[in-house]
N, C-alpha and C. Protein backbone atom coordinates (compact mmCIF):
# COMPACT_ATOMS: atom_id res chain seq x y z
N UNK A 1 -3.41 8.01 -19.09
CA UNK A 1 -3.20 6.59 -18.87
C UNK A 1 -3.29 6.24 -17.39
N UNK A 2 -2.80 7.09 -16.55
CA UNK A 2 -2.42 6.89 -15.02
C UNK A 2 -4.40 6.66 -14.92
N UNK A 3 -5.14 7.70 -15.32
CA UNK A 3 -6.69 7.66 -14.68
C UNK A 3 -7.21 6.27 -14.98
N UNK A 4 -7.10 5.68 -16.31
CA UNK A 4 -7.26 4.40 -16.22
C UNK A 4 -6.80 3.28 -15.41
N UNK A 5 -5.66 3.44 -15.20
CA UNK A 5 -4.80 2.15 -14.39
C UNK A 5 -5.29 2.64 -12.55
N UNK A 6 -6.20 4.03 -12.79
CA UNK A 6 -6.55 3.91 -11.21
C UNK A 6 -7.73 3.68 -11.29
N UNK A 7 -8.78 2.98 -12.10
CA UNK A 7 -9.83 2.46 -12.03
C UNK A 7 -10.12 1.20 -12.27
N UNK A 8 -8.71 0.73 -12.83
CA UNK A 8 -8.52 -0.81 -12.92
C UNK A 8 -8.12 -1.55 -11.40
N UNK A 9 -7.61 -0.78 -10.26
CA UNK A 9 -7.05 -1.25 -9.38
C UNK A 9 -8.41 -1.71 -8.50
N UNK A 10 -9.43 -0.75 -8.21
CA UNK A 10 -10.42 -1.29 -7.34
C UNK A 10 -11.18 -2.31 -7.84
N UNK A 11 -11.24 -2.46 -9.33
CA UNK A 11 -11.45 -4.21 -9.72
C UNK A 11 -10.93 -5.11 -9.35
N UNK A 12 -9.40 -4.88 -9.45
CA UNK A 12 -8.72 -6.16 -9.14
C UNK A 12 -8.80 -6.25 -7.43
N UNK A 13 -9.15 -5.32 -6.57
CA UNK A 13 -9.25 -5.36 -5.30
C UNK A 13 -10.27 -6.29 -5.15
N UNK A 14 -11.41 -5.95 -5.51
CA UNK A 14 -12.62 -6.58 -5.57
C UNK A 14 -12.55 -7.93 -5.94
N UNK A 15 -11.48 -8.29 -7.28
CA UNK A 15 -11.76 -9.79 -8.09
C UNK A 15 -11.20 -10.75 -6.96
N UNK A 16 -10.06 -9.93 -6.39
CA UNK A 16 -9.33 -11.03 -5.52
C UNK A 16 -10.52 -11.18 -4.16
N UNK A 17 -10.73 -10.40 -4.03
CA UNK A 17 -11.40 -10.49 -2.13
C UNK A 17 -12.43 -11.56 -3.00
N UNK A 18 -13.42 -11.51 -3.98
CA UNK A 18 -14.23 -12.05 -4.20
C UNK A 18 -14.15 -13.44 -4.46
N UNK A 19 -12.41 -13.47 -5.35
CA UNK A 19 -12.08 -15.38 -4.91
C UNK A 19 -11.81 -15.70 -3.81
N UNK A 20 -11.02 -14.74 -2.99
CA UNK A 20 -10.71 -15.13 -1.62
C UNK A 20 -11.89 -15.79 -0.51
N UNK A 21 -13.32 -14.85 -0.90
CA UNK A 21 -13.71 -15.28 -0.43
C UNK A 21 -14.86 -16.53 -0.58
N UNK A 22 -14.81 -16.67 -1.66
CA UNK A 22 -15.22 -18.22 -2.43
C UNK A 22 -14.32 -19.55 -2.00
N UNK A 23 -13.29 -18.86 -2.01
CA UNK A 23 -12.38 -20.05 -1.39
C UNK A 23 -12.20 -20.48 -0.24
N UNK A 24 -12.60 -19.44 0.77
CA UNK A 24 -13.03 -19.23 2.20
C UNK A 24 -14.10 -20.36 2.20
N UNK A 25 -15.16 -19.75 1.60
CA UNK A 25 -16.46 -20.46 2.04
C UNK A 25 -16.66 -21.72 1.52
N UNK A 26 -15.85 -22.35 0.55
CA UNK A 26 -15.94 -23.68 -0.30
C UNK A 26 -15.18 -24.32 1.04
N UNK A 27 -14.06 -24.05 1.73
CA UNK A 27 -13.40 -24.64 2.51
C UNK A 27 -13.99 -24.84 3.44
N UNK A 28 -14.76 -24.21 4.34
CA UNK A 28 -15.48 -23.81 5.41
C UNK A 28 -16.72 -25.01 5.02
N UNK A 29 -16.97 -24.74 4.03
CA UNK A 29 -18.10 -25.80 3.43
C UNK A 29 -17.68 -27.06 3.35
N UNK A 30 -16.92 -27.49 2.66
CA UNK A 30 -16.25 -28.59 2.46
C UNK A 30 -17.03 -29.36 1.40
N UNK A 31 -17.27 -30.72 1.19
CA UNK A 31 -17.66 -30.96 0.23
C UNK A 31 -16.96 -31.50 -1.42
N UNK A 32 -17.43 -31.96 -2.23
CA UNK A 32 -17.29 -32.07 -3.37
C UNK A 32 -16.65 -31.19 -4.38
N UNK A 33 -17.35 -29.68 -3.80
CA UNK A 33 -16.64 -28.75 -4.51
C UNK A 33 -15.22 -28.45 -4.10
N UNK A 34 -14.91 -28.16 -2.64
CA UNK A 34 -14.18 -27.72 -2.35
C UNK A 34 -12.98 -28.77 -2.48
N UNK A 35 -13.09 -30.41 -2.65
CA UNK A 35 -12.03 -30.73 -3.28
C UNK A 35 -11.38 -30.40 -4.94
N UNK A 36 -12.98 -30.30 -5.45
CA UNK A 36 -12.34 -30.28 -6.93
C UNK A 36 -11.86 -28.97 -7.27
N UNK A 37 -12.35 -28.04 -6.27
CA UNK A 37 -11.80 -26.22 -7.08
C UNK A 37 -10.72 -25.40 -5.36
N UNK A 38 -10.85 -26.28 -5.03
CA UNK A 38 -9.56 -25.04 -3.72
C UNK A 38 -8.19 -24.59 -4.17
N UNK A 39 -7.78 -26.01 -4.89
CA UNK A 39 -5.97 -25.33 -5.46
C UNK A 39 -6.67 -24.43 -6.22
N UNK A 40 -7.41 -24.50 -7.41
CA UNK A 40 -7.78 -23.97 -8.39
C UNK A 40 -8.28 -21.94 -7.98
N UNK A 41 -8.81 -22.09 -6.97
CA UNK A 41 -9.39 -20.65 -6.63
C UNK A 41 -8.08 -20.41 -5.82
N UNK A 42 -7.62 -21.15 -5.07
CA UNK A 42 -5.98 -20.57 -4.59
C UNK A 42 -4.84 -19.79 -5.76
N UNK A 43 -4.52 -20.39 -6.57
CA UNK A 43 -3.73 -20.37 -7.60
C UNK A 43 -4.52 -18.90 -8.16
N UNK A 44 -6.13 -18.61 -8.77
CA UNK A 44 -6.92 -17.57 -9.59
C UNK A 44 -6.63 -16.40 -8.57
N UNK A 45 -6.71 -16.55 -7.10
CA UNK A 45 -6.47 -15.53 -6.66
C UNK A 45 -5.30 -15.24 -6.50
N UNK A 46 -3.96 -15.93 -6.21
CA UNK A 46 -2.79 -15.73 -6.58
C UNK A 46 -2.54 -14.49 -7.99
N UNK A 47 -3.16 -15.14 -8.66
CA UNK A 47 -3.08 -14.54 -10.07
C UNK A 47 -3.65 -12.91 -9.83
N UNK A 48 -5.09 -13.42 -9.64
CA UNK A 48 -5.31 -12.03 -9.60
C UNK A 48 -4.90 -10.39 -8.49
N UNK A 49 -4.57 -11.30 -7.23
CA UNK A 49 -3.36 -10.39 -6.21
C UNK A 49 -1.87 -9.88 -7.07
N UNK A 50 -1.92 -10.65 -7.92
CA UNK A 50 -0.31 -10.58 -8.61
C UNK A 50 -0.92 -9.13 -9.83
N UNK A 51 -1.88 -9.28 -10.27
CA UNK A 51 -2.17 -8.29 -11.32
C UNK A 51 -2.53 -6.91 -10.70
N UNK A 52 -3.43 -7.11 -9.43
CA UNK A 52 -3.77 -5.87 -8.89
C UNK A 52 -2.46 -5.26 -8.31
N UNK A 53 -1.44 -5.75 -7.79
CA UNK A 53 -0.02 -5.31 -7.62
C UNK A 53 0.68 -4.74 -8.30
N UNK A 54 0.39 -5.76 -9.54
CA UNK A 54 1.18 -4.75 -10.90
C UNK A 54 0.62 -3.57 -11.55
N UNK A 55 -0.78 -3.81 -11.22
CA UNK A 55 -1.54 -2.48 -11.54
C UNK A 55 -0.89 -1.05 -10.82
N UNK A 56 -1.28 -1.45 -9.76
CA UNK A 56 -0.61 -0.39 -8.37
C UNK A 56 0.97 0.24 -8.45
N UNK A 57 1.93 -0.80 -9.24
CA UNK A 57 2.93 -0.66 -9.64
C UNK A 57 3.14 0.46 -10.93
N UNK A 58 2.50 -0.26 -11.66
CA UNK A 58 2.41 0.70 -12.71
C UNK A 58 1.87 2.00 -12.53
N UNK A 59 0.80 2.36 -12.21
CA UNK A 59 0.05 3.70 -11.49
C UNK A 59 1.44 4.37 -10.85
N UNK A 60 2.15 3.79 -9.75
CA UNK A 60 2.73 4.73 -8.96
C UNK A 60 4.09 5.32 -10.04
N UNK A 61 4.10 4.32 -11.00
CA UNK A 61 5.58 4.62 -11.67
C UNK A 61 4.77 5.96 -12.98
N UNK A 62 3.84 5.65 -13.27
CA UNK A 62 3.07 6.75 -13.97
C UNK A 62 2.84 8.07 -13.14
N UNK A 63 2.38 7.77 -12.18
CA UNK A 63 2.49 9.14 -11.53
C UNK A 63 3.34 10.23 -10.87
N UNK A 64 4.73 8.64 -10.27
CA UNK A 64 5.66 9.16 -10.87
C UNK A 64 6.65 10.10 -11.71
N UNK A 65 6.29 9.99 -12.66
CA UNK A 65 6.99 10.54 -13.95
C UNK A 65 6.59 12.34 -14.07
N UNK A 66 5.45 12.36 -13.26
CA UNK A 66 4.70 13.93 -13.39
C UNK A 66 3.67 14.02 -15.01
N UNK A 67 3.57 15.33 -14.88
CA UNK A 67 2.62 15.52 -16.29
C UNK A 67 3.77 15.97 -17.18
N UNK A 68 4.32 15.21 -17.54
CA UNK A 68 5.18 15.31 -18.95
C UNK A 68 5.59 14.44 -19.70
């Protein structure tokens, strides 16, 4: 279980940098979009920083435990 939850973590590394940086560049951009989606990609990456954490959480408490 631990090998899975350590291949789920560099996704969620990735999902967040990848809203982060959408949200970067919509801002930087400005525009139409960036009023209608900035809370919105703020809040998704919230979310998804919060999951890759708990991922990381879980992993360390699995590995934790040893092989038994």
């Amino acid at each position: 279980m631990s090998g899975f939850v350590y291949f789920l973590i560099p996704i969620g590394l990735a999902a967040t940098a990848t809203i982060l940086g959408i949200g970067i560049y919509s801002l930087a951009k400005g525009g139409a979009f960036a009023k209608a989606n900035s809370n919105k990609l703020m809040r998704l990456r919230v979310l998804a920083q919060a999951v890759t954490i708990g991922l990381m959480l879980l992993f360390l408490v699995l590995i934790g435990r040893g092989p038994g």
